[in-house]
N, C-alpha and C. Protein backbone atom coordinates (compact mmCIF):
# COMPACT_ATOMS: atom_id res chain seq x y z
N UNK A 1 9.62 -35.80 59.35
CA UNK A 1 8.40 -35.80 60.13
C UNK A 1 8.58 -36.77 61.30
N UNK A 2 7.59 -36.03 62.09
CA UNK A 2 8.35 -36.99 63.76
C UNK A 2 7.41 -37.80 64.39
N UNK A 3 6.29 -38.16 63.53
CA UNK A 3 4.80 -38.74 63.67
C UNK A 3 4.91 -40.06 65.15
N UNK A 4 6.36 -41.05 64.91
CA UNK A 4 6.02 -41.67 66.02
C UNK A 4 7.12 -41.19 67.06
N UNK A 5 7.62 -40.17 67.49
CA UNK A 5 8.09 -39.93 68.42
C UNK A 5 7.23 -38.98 69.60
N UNK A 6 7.36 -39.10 70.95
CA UNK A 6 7.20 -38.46 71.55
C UNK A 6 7.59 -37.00 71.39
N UNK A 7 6.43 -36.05 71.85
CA UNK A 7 6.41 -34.57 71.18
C UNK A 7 6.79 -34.17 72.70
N UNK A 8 7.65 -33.14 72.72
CA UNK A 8 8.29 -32.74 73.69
C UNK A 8 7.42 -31.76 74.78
N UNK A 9 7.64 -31.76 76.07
CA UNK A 9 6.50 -31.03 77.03
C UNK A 9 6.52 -29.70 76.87
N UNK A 10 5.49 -28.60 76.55
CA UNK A 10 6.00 -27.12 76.72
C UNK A 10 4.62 -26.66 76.91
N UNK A 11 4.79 -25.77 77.27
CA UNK A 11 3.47 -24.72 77.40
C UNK A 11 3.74 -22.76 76.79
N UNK A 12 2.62 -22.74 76.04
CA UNK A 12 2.58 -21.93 75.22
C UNK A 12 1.13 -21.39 74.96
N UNK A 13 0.92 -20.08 74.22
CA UNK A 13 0.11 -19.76 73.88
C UNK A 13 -0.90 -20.46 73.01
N UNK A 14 -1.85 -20.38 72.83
CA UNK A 14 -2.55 -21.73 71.64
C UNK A 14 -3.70 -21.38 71.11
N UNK A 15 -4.33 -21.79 70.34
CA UNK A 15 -5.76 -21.90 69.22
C UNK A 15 -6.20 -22.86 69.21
N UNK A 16 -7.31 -22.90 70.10
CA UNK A 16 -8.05 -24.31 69.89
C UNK A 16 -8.63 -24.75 68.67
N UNK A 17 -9.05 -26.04 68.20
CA UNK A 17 -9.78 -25.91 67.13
C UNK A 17 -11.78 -25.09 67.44
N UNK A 18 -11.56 -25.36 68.23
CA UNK A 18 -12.92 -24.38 68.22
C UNK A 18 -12.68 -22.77 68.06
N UNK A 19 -11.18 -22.53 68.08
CA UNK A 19 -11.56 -21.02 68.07
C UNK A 19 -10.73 -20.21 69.13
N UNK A 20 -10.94 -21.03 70.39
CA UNK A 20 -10.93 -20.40 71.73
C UNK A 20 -9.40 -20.34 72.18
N UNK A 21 -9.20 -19.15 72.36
CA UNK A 21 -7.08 -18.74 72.89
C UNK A 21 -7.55 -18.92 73.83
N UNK A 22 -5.63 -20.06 74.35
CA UNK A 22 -5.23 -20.66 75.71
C UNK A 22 -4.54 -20.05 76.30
N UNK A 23 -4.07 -18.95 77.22
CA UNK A 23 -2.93 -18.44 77.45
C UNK A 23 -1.89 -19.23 78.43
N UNK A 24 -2.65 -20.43 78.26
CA UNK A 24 -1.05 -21.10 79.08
C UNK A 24 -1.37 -22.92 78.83
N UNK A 25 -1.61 -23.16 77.80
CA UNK A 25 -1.78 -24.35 76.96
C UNK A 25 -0.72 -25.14 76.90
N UNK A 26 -0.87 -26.55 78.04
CA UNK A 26 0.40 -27.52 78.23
C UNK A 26 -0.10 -28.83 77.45
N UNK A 27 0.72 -29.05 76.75
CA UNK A 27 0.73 -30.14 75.85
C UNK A 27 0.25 -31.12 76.46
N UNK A 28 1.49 -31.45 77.43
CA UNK A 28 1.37 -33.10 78.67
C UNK A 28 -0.16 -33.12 79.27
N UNK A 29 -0.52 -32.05 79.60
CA UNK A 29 -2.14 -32.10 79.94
C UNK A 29 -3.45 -32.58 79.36
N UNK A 30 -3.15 -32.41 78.01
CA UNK A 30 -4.17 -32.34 77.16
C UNK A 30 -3.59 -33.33 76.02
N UNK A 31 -3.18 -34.33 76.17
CA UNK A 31 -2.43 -35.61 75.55
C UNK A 31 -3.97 -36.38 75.17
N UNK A 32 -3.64 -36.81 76.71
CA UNK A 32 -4.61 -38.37 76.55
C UNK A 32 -4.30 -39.66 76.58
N UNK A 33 -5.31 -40.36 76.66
CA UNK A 33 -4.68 -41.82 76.73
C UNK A 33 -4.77 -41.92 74.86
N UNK A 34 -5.70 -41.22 74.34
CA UNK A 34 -5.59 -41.06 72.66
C UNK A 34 -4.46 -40.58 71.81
N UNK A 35 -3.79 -39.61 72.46
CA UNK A 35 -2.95 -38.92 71.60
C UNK A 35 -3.47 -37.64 71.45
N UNK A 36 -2.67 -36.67 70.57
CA UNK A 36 -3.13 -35.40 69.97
C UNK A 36 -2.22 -35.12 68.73
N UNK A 37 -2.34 -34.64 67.82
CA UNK A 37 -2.03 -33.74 66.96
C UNK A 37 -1.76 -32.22 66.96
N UNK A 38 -0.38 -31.86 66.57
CA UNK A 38 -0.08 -30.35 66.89
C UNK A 38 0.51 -30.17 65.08
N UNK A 39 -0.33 -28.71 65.04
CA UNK A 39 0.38 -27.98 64.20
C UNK A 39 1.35 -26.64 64.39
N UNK A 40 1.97 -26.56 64.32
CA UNK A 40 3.02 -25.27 64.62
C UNK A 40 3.06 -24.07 63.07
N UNK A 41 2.29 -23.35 63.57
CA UNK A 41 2.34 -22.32 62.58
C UNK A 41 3.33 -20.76 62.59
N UNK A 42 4.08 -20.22 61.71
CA UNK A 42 5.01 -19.12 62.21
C UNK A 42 4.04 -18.09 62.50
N UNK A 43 4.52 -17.25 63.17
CA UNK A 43 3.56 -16.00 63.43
C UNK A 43 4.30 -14.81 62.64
């Protein structure tokens, strides 16, 4: 598990937790000065 490393930049399709598809959802954007949490699920 890679909890304190920096998560690498990409943009991809996505699922918000509300629900709502991103069709071009960039990580580096939507960081924060907080952080974020990603789950990667297989399709």
């Amino acid at each position: 598990m890679l909890v304190t490393k920096k998560a690498p930049d990409f943009t991809a399709t996505a699922v918000l937790a509300d629900g709502q598809i991103v069709e071009d959802f960039n990580l580096m954007e939507r960081l924060g000065e907080k952080g974020r949490y990603c789950v990667f699920l297989p399709t």
